[in-house]
C-alpha atoms as a PDB file:
ATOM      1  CA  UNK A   1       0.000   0.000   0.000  1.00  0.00           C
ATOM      2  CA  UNK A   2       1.569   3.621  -0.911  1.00  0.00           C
ATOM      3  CA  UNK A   3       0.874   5.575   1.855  1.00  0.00           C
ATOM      4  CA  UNK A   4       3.058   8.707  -0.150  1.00  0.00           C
ATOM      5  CA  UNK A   5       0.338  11.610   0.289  1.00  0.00           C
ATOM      6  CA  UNK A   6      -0.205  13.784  -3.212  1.00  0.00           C
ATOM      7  CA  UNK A   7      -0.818  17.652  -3.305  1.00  0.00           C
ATOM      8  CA  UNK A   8      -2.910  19.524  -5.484  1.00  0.00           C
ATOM      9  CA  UNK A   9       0.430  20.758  -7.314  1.00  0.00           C
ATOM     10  CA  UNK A  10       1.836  17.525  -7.850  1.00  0.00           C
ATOM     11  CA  UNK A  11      -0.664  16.902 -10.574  1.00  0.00           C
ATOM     12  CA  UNK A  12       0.484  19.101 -13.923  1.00  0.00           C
ATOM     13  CA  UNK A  13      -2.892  19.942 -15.182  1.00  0.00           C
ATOM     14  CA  UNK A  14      -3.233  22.030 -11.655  1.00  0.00           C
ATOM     15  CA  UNK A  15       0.254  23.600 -12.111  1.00  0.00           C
ATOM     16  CA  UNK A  16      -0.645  25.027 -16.380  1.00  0.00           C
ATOM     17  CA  UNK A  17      -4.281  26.103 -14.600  1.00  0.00           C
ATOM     18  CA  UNK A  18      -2.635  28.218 -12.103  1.00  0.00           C
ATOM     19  CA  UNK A  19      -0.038  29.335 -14.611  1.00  0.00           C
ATOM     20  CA  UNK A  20      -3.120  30.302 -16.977  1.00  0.00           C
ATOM     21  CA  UNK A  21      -4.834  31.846 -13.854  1.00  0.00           C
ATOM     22  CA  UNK A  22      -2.019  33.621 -13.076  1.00  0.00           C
ATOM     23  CA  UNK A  23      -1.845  35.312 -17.003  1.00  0.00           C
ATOM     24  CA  UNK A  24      -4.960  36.255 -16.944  1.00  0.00           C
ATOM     25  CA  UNK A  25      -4.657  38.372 -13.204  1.00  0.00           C
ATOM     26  CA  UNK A  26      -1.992  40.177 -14.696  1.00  0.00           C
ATOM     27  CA  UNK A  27      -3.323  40.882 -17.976  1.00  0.00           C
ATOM     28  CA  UNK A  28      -6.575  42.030 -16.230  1.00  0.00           C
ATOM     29  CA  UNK A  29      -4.388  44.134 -13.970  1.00  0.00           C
ATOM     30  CA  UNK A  30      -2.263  45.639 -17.167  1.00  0.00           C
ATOM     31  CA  UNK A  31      -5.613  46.310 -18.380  1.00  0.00           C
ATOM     32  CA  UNK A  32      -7.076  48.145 -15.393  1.00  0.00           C
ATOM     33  CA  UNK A  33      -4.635  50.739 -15.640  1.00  0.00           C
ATOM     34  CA  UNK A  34      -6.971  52.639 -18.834  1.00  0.00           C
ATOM     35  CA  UNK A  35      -9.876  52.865 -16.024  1.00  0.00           C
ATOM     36  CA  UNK A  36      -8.094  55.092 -13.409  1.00  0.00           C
ATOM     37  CA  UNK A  37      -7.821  58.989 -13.008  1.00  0.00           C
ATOM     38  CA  UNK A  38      -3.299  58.894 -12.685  1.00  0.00           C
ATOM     39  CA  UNK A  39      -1.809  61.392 -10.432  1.00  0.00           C
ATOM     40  CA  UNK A  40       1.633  61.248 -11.154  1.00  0.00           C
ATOM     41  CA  UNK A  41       4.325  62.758  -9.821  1.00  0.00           C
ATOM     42  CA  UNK A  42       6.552  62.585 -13.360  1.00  0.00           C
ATOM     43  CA  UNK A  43       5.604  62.691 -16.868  1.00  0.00           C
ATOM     44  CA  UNK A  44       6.874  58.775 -17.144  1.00  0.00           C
ATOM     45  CA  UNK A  45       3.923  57.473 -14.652  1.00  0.00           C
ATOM     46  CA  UNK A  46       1.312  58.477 -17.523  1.00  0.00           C
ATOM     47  CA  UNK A  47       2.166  56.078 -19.801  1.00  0.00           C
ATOM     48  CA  UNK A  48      -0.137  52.544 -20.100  1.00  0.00           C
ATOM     49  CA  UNK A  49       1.434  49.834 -17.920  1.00  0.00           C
ATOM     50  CA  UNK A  50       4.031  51.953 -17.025  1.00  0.00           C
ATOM     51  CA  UNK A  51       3.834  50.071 -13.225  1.00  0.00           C
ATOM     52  CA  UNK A  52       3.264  46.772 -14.799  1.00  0.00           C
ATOM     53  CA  UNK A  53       5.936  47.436 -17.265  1.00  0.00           C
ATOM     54  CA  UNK A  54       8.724  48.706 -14.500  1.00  0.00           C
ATOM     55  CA  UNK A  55       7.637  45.462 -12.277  1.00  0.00           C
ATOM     56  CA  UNK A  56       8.722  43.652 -14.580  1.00  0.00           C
ATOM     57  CA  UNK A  57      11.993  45.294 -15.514  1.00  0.00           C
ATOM     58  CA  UNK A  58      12.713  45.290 -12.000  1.00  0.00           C
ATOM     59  CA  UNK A  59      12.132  41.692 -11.293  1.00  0.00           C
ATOM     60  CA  UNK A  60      14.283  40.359 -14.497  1.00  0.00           C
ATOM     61  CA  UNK A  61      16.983  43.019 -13.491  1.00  0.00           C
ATOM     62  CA  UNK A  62      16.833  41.604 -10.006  1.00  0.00           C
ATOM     63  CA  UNK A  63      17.170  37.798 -11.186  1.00  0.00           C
ATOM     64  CA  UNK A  64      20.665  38.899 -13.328  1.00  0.00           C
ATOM     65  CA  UNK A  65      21.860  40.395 -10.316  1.00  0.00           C
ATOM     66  CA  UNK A  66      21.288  37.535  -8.197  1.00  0.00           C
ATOM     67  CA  UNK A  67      23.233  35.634 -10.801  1.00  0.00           C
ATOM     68  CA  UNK A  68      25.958  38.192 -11.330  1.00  0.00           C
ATOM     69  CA  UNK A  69      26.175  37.887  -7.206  1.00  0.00           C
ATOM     70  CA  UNK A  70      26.302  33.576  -7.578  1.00  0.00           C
ATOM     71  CA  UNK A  71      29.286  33.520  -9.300  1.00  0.00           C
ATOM     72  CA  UNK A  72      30.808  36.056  -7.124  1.00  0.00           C
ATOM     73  CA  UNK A  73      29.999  34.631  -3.919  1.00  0.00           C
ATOM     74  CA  UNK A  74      29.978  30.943  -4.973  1.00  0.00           C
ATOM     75  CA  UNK A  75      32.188  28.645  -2.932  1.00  0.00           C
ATOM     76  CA  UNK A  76      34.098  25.307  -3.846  1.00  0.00           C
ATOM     77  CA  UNK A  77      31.686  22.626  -3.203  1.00  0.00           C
ATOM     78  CA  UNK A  78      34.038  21.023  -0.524  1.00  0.00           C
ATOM     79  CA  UNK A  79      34.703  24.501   1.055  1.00  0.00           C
ATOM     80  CA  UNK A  80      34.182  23.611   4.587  1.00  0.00           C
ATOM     81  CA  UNK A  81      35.450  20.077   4.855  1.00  0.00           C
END
């Protein structure tokens, strides 16, 4: 008898619907933006997405840095043996 207990992600189908899910939040989000009054502080901030669009600069400029930091900070694999 397998006794090994199963989550709701371990099934593939339930990982692509959140995935899908998780598209369509953001594209209802990038699409919110035309239904607000903006009060910006610079000239930038008016633009369509322009939060959405920085987010995601941010994040993808965050992920480089983390792996411009790995292979500065990266130890030998037997470093404290």
């Amino acid at each position: 008898m397998n006794d090994e207990r199963r989550y709701w992600l371990d099934d593939p189908r339930n990982v692509r619907k959140l995935f899908w899910i998780l598209c369509a939040v953001c594209a209802a989000a990038f699409a919110a933006d035309a239904f607000y009054e903006k009060h910006a502080d610079f000239g930038v901030e008016y633009l369509f997405g322009f939060y959405a669009i920085f987010g995601f600069c941010a994040y993808v400029g965050l992920i480089f840095a983390a792996k411009g930091l790995r292979k500065l900070l990266r130890r030998r694999e037997d470093y404290y043996d």
